[in-house]
C-alpha atoms as a PDB file:
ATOM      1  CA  UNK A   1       8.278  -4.125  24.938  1.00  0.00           C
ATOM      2  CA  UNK A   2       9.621  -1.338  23.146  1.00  0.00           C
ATOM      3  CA  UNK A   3       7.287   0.490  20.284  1.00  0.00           C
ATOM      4  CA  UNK A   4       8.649  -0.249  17.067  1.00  0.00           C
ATOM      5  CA  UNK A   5       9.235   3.320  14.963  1.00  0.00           C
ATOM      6  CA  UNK A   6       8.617   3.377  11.204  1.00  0.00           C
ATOM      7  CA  UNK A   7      12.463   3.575  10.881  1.00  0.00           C
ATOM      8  CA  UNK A   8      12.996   0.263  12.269  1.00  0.00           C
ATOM      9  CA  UNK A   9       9.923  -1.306  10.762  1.00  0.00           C
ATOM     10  CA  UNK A  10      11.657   0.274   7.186  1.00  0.00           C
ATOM     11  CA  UNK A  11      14.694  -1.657   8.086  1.00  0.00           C
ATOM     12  CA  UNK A  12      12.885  -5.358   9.640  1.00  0.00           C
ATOM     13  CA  UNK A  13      10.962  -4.909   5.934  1.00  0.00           C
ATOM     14  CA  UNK A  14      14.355  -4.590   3.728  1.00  0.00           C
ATOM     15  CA  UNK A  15      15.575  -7.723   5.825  1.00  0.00           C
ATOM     16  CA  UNK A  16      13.019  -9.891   5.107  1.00  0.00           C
ATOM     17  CA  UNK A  17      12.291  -8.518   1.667  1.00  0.00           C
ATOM     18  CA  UNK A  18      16.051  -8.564   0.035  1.00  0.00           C
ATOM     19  CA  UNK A  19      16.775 -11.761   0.686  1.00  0.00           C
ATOM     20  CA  UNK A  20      12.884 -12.991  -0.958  1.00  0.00           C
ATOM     21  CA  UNK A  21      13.844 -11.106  -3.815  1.00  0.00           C
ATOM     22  CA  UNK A  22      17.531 -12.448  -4.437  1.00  0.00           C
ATOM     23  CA  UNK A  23      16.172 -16.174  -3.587  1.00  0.00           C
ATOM     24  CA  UNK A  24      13.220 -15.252  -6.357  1.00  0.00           C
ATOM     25  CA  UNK A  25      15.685 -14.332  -8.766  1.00  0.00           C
ATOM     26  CA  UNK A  26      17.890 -17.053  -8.205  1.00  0.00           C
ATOM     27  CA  UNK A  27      14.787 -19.703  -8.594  1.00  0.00           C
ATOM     28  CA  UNK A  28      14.102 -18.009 -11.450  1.00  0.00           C
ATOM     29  CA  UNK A  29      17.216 -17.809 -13.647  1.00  0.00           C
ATOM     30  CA  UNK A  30      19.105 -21.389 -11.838  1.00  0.00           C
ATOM     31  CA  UNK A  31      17.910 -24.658 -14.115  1.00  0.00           C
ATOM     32  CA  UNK A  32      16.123 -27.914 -12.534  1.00  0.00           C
ATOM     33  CA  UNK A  33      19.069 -30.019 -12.967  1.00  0.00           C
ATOM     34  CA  UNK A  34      21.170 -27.754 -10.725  1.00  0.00           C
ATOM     35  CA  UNK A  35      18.746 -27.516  -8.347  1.00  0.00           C
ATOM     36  CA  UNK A  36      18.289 -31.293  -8.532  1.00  0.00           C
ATOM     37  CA  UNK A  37      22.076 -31.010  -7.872  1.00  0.00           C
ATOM     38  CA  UNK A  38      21.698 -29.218  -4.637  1.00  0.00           C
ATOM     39  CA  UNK A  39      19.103 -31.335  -3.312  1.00  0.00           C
ATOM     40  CA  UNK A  40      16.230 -28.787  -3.393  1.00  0.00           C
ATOM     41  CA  UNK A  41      13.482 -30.734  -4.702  1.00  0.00           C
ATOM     42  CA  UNK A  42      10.443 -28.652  -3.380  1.00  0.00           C
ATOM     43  CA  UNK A  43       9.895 -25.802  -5.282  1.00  0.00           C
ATOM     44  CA  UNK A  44       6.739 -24.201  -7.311  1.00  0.00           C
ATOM     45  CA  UNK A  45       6.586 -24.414 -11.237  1.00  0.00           C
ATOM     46  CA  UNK A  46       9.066 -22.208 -13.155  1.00  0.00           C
ATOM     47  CA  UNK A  47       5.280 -20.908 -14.967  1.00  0.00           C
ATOM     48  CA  UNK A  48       4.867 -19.042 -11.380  1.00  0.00           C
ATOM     49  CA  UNK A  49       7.924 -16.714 -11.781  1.00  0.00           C
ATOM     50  CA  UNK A  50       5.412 -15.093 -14.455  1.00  0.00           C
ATOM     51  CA  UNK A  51       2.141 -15.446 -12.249  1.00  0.00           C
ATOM     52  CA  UNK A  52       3.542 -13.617  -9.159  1.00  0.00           C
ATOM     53  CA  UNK A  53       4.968 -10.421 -10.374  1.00  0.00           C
ATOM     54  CA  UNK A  54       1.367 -10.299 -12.162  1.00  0.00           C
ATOM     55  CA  UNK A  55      -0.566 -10.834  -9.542  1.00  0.00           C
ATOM     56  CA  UNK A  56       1.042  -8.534  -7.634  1.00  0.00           C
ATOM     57  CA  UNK A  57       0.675  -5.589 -10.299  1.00  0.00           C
ATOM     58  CA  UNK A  58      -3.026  -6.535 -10.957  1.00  0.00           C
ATOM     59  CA  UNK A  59      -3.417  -6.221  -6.815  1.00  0.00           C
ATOM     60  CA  UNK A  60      -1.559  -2.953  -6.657  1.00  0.00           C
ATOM     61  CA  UNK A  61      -3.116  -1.202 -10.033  1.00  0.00           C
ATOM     62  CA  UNK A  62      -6.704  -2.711  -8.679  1.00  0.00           C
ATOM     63  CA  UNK A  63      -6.042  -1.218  -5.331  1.00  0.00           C
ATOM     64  CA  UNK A  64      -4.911   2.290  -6.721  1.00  0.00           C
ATOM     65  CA  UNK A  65      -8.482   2.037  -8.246  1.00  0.00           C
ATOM     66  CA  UNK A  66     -10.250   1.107  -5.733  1.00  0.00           C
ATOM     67  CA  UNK A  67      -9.219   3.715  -3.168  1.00  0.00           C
ATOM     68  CA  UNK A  68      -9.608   6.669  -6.229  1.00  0.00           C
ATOM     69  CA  UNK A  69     -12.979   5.286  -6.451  1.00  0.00           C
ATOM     70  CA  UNK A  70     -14.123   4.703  -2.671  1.00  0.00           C
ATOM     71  CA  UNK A  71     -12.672   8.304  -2.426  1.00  0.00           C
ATOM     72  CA  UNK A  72     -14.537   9.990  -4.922  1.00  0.00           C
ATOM     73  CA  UNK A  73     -17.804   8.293  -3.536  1.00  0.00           C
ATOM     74  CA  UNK A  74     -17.440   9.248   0.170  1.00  0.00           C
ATOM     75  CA  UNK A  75     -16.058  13.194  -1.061  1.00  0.00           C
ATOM     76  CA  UNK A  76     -18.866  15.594  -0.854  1.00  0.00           C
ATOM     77  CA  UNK A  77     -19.772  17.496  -3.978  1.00  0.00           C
ATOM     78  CA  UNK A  78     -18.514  20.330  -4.661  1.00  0.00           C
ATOM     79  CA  UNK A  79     -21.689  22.738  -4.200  1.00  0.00           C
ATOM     80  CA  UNK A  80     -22.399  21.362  -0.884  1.00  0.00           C
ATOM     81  CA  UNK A  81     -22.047  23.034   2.194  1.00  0.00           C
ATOM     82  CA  UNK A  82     -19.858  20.469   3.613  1.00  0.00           C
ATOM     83  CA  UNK A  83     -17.436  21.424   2.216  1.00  0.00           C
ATOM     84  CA  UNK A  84     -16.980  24.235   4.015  1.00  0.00           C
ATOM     85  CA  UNK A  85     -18.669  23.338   7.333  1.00  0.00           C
ATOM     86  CA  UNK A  86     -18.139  19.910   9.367  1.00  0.00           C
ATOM     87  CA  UNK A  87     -18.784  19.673  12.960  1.00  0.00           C
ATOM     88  CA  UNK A  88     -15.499  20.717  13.914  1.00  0.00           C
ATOM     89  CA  UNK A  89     -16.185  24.372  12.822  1.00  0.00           C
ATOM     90  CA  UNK A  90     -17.623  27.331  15.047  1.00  0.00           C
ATOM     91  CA  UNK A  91     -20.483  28.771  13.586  1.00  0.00           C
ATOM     92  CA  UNK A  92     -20.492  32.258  11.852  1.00  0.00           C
ATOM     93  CA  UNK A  93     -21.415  34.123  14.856  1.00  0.00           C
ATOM     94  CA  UNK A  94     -19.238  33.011  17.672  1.00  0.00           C
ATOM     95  CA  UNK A  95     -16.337  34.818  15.513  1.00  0.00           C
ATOM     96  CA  UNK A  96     -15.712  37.956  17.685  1.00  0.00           C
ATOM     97  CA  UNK A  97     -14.591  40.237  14.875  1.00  0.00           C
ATOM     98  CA  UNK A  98     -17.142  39.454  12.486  1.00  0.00           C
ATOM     99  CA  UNK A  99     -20.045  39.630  15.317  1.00  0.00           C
ATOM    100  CA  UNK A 100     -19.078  43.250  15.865  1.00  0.00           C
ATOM    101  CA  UNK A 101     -19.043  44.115  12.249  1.00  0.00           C
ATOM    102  CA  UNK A 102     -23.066  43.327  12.358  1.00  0.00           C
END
């Protein structure tokens, strides 16, 4: 099976996600009675059209938060030495340049 690139998991999201929205919409603004009309008797309350685009900015300001917050916690301070050095750096003397400068 072929790896799916960001491009085409882009375009399988605005497939699915256009068509939620327009049907959301269209739930939204169309009365009961029509719907009655149409036979589509299973749908949530009209009081969710409010409660979902909530929820959803609640989850995204909360996670916006959360990930400022997790990253200030896990970032060394700024007077610490690691933030200069990590184990991916060669120590001061294996520089050639500098060693010969001694």
């Amino acid at each position: 099976m072929p790896q799916l690139s960001t491009e085409n998991c882009g375009f399988i999201l605005h497939l699915l996600i256009v068509p939620a929205i327009i049907l959301y919409i269209a739930w939204i603004i169309v009365p009961a009675e029509t719907l009655a009309e149409w036979d589509i008797t299973y749908y949530p309350p009209k009081c969710w059209s409010i409660y979902i685009p909530t929820s959803l900015l609640c989850a995204f300001v909360t996670i916006l938060f959360t990930s400022a917050v997790v990253n200030a916690f896990i970032s060394p301070k700024l007077d610490s030495v690691d933030t200069i050095w990590d184990e991916y750096s060669r120590p001061y003397q294996s520089f050639p340049q500098m060693a010969a400068e001694k």
